[in-house]
Protein backbone atom coordinates (compact mmCIF):
# COMPACT_ATOMS: atom_id res chain seq x y z
CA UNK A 1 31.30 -44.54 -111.41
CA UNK A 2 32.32 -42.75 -115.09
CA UNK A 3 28.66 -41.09 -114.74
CA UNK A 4 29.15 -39.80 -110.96
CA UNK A 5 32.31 -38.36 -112.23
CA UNK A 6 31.25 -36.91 -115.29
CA UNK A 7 28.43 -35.61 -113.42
CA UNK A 8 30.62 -33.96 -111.00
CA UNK A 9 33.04 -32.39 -113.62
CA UNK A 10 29.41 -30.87 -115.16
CA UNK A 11 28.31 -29.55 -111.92
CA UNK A 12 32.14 -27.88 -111.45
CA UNK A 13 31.79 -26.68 -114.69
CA UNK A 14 28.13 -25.00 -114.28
CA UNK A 15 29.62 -23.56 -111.52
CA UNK A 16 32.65 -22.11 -112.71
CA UNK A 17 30.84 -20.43 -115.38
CA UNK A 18 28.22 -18.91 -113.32
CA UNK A 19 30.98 -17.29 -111.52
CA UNK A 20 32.47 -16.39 -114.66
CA UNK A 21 29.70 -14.85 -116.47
CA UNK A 22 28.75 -12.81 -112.96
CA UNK A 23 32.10 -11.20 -112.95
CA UNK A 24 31.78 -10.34 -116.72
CA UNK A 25 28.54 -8.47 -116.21
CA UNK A 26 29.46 -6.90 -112.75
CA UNK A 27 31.88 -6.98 -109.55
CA UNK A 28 30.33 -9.73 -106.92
CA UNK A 29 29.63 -9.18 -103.33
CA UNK A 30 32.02 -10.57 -100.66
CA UNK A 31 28.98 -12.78 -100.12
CA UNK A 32 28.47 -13.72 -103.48
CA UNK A 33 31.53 -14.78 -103.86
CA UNK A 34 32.29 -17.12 -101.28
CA UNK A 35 28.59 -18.85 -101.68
CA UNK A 36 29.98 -19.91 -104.70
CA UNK A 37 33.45 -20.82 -103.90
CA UNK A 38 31.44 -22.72 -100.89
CA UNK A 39 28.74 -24.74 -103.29
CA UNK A 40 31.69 -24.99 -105.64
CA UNK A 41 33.88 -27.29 -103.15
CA UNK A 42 30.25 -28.91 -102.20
CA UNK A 43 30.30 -30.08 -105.61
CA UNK A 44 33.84 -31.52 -105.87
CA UNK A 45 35.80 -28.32 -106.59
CA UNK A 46 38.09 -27.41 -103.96
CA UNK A 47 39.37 -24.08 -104.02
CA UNK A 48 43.10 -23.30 -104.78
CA UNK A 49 45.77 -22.32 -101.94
CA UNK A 50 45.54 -18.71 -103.68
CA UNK A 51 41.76 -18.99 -103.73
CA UNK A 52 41.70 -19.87 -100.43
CA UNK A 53 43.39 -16.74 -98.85
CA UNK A 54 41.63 -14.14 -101.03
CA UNK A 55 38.26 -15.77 -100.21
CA UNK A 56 39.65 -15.76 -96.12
CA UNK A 57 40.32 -11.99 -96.18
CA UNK A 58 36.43 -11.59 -98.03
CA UNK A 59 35.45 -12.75 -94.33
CA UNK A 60 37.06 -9.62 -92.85
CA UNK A 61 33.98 -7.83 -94.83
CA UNK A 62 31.50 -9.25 -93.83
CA UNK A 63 29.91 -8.19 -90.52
CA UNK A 64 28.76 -10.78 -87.55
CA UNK A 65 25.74 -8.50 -87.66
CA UNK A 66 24.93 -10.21 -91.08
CA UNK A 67 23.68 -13.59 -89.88
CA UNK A 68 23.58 -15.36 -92.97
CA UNK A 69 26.51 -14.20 -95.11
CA UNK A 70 28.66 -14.68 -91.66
CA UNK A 71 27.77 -18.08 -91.28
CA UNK A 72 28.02 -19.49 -94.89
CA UNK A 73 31.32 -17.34 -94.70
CA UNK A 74 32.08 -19.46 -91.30
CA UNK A 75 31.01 -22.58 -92.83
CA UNK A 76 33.13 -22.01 -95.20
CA UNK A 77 36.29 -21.25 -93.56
CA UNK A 78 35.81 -24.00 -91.08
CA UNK A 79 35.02 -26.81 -93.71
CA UNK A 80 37.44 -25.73 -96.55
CA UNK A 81 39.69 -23.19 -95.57
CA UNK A 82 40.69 -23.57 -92.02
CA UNK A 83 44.51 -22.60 -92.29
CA UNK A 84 43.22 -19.66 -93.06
CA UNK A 85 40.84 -18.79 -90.05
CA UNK A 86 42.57 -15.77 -87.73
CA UNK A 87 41.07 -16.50 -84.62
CA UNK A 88 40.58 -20.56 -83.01
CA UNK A 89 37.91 -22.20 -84.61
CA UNK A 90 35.23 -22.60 -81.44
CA UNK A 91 35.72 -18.71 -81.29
CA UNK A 92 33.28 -18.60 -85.08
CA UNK A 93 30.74 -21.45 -83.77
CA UNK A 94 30.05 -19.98 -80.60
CA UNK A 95 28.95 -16.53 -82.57
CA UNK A 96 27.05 -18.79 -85.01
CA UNK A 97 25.42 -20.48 -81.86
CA UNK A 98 24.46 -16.82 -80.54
CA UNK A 99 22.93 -16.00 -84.08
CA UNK A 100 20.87 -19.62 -83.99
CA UNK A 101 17.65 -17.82 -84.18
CA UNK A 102 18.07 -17.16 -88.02
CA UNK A 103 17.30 -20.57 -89.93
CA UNK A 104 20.04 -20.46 -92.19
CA UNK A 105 22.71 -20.03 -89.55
CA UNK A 106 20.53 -23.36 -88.07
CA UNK A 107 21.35 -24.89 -91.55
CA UNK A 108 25.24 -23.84 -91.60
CA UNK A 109 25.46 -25.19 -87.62
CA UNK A 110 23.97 -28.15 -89.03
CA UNK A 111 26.30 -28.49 -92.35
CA UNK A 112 29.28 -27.94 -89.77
CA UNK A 113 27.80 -30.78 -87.48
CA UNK A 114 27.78 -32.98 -90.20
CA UNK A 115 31.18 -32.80 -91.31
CA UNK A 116 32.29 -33.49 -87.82
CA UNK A 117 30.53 -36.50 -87.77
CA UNK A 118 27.98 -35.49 -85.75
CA UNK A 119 25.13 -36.84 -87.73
CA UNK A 120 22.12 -37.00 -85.54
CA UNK A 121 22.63 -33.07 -84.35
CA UNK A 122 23.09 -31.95 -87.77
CA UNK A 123 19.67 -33.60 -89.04
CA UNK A 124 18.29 -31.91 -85.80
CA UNK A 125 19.63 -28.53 -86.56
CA UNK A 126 18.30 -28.67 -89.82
CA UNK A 127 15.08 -30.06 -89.59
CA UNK A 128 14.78 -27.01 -86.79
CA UNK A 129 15.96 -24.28 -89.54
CA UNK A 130 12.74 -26.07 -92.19
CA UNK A 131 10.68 -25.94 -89.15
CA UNK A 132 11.39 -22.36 -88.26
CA UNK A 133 11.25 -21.29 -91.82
CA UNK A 134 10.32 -23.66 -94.94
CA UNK A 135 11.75 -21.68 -97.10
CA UNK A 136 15.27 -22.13 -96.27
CA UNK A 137 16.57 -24.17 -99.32
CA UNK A 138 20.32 -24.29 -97.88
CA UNK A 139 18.60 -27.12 -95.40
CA UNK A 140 16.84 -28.51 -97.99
CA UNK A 141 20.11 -29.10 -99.66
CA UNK A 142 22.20 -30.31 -96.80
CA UNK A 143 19.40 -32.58 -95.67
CA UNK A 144 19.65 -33.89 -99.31
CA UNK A 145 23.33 -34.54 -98.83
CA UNK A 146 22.73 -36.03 -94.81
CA UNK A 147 20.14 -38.45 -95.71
CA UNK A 148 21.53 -39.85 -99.31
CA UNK A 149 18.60 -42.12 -99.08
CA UNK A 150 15.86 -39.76 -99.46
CA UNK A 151 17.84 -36.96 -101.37
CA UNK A 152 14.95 -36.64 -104.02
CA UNK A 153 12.38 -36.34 -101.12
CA UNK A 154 14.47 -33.30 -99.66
CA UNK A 155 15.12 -31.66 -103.46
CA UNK A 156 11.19 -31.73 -104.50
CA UNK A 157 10.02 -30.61 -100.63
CA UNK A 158 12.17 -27.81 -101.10
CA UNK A 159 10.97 -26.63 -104.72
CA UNK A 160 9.47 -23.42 -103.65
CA UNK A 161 12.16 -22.64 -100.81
CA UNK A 162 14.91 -19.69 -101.85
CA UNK A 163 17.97 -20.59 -103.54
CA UNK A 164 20.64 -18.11 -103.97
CA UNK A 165 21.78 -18.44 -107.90
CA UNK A 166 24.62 -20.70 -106.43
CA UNK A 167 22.34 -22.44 -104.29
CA UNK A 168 20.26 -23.10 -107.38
CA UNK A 169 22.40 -24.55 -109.58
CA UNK A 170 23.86 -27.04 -107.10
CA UNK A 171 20.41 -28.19 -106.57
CA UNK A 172 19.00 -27.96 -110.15
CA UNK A 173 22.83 -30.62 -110.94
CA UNK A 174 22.46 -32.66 -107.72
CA UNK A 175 18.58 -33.41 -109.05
CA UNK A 176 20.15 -34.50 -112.41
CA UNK A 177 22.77 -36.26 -111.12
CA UNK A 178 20.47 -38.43 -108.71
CA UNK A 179 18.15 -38.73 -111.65
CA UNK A 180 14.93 -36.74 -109.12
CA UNK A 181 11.90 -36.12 -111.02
């Protein structure tokens, strides 16, 4: 239990400073930031109430013409956030269900499936996302998270799949953490 949580307070930590040495160098995207805020909570690091709201009105600039940035922005909102979504919350999946046809909106519907206990359709909707493009890594990742049991399986099949720098670390601690060669 002491190494789960000291594993944890690593991966917040990696995180944190990836955020903080981006900023130093340059301003980050809309999108930028909020991946990380999102793979920050996925880790064990919620966001603060102040956090929360800043990263809300980053959704505002981000088009629904932007598949992928809309959904993790979605995803994000929905899962961590939600007091601060300006519109009901079926109003965000059924644009993500419109936008289905790019694979990591497929991963995001399947991440949001999953936290609403919907196990079976989230494992569908992301097995559809690897199928449709195997080099999604956010479904590698989720899948990792989904089926605990074969987390290293999921981790190593998606070793040549695209990570954004976020994306990357999460995986490169989770690996560590679950001790996946």
């Amino acid at each position: 239990m002491i190494v789960w949580s000291l594993t944890g307070l690593a991966a917040a930590a990696g995180l944190f400073f990836l955020g903080q040495r981006r900023s130093v160098l340059s301003k980050p995207s809309a999108q930028e930031e909020i991946s990380l805020a999102f793979w920050q909570a996925e880790a064990g690091t919620p966001p603060t109430p102040e956090k929360k709201k800043y990263l809300a009105s980053l959704l505002n600039q981000i088009p629904d013409s932007s598949a992928s940035s809309y959904a993790l922005a979605v995803t994000y909102l929905l899962i961590y956030g939600a007091e601060e979504l300006s519109a009901p919350p079926m109003v965000y999946i059924q644009r993500l269900q419109q936008l289905r046809s790019v694979p990591s909106v497929l991963a995001y519907l399947g991440r949001l499936a999953y936290h609403t206990g919907q196990i079976e359709k989230a494992q569908k909707y992301l097995r559809e996302a690897i199928e449709s493009d195997p080099t999604c890594g956010t479904a590698y990742l989720f899948l990792s998270r989904i089926e605990s049991d074969s987390a290293c399986a999921w981790l190593t099949r998606g070793a040549q799949a695209t990570y954004t720098p976020a994306e990357r670390l999460f995986r490169d601690q989770l690996k560590a953490r679950l001790s996946c060669s």
